[in-house]
PDB file of N, CA and C in Angstrom:
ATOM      1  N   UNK A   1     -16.428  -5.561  10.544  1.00  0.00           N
ATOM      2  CA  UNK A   1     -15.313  -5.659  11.455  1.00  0.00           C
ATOM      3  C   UNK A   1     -15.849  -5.891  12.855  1.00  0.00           C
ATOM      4  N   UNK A   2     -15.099  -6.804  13.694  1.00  0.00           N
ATOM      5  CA  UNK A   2     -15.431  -7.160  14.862  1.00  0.00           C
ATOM      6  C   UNK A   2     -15.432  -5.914  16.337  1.00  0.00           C
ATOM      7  N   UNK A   3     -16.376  -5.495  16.651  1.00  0.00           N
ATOM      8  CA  UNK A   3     -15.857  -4.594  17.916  1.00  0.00           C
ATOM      9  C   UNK A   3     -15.280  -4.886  18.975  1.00  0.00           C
ATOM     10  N   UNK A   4     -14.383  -6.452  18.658  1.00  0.00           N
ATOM     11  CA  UNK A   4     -13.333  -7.575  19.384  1.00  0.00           C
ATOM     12  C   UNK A   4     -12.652  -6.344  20.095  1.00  0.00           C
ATOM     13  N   UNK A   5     -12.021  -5.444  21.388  1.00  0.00           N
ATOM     14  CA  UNK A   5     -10.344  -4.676  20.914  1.00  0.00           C
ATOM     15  C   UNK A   5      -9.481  -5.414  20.941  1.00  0.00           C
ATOM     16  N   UNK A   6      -9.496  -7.023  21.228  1.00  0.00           N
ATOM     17  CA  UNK A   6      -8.487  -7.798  20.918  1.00  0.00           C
ATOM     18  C   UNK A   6      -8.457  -8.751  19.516  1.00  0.00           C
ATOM     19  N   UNK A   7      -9.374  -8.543  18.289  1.00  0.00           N
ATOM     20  CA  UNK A   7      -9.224  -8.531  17.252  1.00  0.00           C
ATOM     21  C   UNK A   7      -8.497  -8.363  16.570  1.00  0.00           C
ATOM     22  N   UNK A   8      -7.346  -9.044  15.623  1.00  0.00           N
ATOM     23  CA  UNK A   8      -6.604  -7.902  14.886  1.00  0.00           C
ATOM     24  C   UNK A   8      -7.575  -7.224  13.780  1.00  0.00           C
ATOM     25  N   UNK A   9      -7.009  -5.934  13.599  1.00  0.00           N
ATOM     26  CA  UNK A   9      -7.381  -4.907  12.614  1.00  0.00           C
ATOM     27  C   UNK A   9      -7.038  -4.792  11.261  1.00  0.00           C
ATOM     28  N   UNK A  10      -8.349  -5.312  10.666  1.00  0.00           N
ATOM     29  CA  UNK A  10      -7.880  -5.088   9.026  1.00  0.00           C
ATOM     30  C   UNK A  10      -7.377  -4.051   8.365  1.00  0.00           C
ATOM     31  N   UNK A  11      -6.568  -3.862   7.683  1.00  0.00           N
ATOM     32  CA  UNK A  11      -6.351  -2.582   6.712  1.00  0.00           C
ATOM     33  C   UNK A  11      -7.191  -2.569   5.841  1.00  0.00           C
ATOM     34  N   UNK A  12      -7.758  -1.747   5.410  1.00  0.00           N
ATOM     35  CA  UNK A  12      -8.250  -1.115   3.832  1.00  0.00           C
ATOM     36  C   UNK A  12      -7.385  -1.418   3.128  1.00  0.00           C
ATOM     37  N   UNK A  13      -7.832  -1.264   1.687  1.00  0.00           N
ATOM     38  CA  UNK A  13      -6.968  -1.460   0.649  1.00  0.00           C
ATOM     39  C   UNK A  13      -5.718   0.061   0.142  1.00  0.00           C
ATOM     40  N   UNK A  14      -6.457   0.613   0.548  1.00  0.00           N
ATOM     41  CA  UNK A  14      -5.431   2.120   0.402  1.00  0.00           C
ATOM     42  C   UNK A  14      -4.794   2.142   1.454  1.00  0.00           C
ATOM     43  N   UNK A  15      -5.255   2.199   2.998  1.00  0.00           N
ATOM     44  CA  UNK A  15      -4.161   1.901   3.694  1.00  0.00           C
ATOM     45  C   UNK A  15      -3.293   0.904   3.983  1.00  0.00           C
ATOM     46  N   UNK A  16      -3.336  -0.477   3.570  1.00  0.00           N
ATOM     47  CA  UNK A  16      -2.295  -1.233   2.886  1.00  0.00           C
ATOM     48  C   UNK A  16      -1.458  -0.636   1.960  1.00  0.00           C
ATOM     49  N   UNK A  17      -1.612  -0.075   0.925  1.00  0.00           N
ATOM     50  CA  UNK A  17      -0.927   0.305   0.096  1.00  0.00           C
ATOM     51  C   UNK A  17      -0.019   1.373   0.537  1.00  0.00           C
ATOM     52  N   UNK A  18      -0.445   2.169   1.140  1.00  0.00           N
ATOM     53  CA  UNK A  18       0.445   2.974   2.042  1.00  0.00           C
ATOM     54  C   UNK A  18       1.311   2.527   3.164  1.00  0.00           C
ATOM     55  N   UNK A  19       0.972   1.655   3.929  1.00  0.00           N
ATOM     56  CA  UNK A  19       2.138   0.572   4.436  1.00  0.00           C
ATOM     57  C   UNK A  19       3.010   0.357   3.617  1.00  0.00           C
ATOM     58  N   UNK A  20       2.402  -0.265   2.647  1.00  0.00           N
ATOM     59  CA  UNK A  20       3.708  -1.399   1.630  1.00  0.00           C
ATOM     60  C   UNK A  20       4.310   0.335   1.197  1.00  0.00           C
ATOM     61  N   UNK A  21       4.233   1.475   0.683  1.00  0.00           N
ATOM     62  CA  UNK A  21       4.604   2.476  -0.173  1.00  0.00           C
ATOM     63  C   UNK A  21       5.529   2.850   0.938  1.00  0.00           C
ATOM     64  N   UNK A  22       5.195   2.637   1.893  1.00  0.00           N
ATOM     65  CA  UNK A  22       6.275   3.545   3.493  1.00  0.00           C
ATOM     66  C   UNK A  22       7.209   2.506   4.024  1.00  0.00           C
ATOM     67  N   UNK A  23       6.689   1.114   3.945  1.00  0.00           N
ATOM     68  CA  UNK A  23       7.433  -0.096   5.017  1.00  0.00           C
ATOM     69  C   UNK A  23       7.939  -0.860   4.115  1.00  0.00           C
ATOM     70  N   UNK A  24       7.746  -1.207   2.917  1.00  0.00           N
ATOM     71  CA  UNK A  24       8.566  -2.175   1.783  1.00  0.00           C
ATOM     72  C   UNK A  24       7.536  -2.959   1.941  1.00  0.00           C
ATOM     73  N   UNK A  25       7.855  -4.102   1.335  1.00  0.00           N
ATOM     74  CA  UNK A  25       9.350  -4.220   0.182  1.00  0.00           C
ATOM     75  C   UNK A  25       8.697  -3.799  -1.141  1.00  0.00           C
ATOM     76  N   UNK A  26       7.751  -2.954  -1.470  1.00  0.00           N
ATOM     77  CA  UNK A  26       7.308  -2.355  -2.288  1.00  0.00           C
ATOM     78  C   UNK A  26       8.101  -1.110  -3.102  1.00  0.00           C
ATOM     79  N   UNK A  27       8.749  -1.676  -4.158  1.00  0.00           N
ATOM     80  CA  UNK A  27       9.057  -0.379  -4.767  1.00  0.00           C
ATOM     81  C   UNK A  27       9.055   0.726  -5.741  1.00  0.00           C
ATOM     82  N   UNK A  28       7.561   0.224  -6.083  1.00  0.00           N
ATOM     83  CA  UNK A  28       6.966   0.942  -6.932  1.00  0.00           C
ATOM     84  C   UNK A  28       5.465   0.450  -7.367  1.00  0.00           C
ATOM     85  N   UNK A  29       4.750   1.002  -8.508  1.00  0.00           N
ATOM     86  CA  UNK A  29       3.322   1.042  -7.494  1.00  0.00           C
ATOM     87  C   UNK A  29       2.701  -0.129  -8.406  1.00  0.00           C
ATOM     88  N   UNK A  30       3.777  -0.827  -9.362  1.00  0.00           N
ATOM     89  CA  UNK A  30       3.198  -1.869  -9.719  1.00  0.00           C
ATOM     90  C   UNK A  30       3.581  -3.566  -8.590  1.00  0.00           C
ATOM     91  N   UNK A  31       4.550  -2.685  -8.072  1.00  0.00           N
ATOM     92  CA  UNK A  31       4.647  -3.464  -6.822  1.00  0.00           C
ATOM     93  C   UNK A  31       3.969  -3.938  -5.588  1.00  0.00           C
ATOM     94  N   UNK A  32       2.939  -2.791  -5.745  1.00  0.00           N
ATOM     95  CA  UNK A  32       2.333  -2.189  -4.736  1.00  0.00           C
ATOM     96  C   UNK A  32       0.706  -3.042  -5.118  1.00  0.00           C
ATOM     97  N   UNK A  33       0.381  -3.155  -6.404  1.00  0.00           N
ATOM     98  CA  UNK A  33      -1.048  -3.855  -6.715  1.00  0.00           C
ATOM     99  C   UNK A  33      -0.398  -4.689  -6.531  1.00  0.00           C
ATOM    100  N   UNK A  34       0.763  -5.731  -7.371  1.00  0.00           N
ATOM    101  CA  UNK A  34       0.736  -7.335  -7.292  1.00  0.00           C
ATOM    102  C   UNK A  34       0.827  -8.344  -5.483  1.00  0.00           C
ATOM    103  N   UNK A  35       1.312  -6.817  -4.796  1.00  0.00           N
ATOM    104  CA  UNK A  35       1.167  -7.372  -3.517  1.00  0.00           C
ATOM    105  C   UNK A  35      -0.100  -7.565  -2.866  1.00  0.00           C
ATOM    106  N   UNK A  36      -0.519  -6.410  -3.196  1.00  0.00           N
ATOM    107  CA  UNK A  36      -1.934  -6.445  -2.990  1.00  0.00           C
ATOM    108  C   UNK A  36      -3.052  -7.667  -3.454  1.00  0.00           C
ATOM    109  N   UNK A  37      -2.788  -7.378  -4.881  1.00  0.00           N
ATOM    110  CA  UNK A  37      -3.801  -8.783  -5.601  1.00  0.00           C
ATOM    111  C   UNK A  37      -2.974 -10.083  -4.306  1.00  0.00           C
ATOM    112  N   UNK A  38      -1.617 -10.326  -4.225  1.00  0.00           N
ATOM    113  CA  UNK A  38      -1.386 -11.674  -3.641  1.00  0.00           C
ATOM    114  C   UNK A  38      -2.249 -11.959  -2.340  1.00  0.00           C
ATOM    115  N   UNK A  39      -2.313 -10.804  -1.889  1.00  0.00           N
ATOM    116  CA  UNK A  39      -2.991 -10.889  -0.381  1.00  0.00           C
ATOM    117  C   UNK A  39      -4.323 -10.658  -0.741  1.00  0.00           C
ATOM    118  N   UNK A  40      -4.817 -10.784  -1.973  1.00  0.00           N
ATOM    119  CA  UNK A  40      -6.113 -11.338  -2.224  1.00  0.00           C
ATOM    120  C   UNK A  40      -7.523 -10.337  -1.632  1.00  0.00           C
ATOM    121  N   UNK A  41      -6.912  -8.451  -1.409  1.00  0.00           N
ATOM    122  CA  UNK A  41      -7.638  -7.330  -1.320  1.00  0.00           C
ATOM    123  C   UNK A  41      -8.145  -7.254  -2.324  1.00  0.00           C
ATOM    124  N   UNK A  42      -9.528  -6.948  -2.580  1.00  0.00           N
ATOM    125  CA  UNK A  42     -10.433  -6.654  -3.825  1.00  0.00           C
ATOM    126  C   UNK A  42     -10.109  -5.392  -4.313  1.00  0.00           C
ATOM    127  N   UNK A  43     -10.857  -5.447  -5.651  1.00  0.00           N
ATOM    128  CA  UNK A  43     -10.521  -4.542  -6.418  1.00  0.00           C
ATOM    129  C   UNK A  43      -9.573  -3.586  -6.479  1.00  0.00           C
ATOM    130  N   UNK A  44      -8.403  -3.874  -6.856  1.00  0.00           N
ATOM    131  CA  UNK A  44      -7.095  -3.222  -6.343  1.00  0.00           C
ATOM    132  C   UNK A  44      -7.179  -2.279  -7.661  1.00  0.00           C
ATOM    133  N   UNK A  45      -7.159  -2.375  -8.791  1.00  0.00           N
ATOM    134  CA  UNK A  45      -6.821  -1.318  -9.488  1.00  0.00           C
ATOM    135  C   UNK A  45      -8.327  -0.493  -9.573  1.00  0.00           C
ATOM    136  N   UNK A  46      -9.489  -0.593  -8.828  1.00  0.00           N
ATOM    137  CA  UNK A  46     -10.389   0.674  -9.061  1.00  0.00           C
ATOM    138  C   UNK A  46      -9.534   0.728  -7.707  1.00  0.00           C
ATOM    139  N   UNK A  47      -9.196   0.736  -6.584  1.00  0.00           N
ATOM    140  CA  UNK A  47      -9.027   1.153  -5.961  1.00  0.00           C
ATOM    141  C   UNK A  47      -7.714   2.302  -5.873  1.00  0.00           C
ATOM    142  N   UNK A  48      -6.583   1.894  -7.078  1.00  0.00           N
ATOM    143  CA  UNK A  48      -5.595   2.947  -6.924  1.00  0.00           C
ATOM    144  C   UNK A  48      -5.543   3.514  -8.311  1.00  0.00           C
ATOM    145  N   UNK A  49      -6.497   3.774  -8.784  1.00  0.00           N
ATOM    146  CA  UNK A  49      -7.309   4.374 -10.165  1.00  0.00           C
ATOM    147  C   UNK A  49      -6.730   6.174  -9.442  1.00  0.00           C
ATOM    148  N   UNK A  50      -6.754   6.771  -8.914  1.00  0.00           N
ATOM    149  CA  UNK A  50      -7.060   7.788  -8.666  1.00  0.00           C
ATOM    150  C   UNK A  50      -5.485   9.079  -8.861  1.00  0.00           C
ATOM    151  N   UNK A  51      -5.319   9.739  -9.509  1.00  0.00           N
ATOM    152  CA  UNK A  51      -4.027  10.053  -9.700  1.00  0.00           C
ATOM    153  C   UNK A  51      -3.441  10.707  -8.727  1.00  0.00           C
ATOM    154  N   UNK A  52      -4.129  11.382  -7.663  1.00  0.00           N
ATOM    155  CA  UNK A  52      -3.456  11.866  -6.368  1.00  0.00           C
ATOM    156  C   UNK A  52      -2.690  10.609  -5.849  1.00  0.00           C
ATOM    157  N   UNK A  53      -3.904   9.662  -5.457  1.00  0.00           N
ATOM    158  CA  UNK A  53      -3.052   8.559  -4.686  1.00  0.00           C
ATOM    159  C   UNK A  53      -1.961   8.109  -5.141  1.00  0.00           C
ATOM    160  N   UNK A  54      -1.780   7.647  -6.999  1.00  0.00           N
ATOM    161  CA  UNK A  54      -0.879   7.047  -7.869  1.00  0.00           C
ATOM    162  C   UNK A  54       0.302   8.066  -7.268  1.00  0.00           C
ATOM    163  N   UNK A  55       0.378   9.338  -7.423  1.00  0.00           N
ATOM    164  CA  UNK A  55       1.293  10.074  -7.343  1.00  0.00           C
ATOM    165  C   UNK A  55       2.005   9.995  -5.680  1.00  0.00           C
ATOM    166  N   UNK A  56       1.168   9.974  -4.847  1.00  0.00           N
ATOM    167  CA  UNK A  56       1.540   9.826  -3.380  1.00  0.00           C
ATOM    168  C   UNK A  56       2.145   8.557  -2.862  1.00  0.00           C
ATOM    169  N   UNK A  57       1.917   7.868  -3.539  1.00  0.00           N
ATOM    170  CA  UNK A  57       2.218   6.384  -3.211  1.00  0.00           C
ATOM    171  C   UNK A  57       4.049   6.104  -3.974  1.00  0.00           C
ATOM    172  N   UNK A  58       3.757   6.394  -5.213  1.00  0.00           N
ATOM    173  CA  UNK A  58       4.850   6.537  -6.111  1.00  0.00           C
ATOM    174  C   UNK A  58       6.007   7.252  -5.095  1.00  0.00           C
ATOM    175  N   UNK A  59       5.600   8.338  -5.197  1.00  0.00           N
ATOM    176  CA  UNK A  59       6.721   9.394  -3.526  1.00  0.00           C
ATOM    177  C   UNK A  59       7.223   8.737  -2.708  1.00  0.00           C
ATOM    178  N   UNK A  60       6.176   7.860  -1.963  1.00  0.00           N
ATOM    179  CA  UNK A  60       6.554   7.639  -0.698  1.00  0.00           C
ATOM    180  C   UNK A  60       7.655   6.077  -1.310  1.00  0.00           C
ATOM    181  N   UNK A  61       7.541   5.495  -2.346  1.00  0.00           N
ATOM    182  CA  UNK A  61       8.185   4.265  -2.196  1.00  0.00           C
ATOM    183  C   UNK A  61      10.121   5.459  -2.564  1.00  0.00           C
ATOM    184  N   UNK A  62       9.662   5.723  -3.494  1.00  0.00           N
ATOM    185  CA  UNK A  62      11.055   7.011  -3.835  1.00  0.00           C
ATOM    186  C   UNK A  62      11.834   7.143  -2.746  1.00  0.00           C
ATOM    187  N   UNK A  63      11.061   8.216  -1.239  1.00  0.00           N
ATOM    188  CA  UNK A  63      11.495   8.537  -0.725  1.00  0.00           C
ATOM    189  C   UNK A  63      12.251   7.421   0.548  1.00  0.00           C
ATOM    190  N   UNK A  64      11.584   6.559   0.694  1.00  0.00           N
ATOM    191  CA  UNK A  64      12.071   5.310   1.382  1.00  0.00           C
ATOM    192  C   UNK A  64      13.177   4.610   0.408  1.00  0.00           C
ATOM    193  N   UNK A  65      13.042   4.643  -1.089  1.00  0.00           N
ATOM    194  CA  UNK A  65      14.380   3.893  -1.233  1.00  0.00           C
ATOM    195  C   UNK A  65      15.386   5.645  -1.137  1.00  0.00           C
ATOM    196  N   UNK A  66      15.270   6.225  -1.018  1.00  0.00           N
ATOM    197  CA  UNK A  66      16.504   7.345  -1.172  1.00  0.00           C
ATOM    198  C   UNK A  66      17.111   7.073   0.371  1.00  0.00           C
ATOM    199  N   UNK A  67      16.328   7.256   1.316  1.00  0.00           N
ATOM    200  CA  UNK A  67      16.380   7.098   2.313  1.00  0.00           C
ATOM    201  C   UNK A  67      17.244   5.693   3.395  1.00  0.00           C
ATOM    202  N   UNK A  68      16.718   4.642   2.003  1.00  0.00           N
ATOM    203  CA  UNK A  68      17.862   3.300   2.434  1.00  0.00           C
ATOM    204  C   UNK A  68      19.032   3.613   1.994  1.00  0.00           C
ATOM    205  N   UNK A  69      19.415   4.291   1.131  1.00  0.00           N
ATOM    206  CA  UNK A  69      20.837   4.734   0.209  1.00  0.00           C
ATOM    207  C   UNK A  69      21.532   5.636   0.945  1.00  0.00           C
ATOM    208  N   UNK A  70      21.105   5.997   2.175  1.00  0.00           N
ATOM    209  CA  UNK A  70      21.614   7.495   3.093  1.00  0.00           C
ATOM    210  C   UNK A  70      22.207   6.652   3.874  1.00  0.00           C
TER     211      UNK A  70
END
């Protein structure tokens, strides 16, 4: 990564996924890799292999659609 501060800033692949799980249009977490694979982030499923994250991610898309329904 560039020590540019006028660079834009890459996301990680987990914190992408947590964008898309909080900001859309992701709504669920197979939603959440195919966006990922499109934007062409590596290794997306070792990366959300992990069942904390699966579970946290899953939540947060939940709680954002409950949240559009309010």
């Amino acid at each position: 990564m560039s020590d540019d501060p006028d660079s834009p800033r890459v996301l990680s692949t987990i914190e992408r996924a947590y964008q898309l799980a909080r900001e859309g249009p992701c709504t669920s977490l197979d939603d959440i890799r195919r966006q990922l694979d499109r934007e062409r982030y590596a290794s997306v499923g070792a990366h959300l292999s992990g069942p904390t994250l699966r579970r946290q991610l899953r939540q947060l898309c939940q709680e954002r659609m409950r949240a559009a329904k309010e």
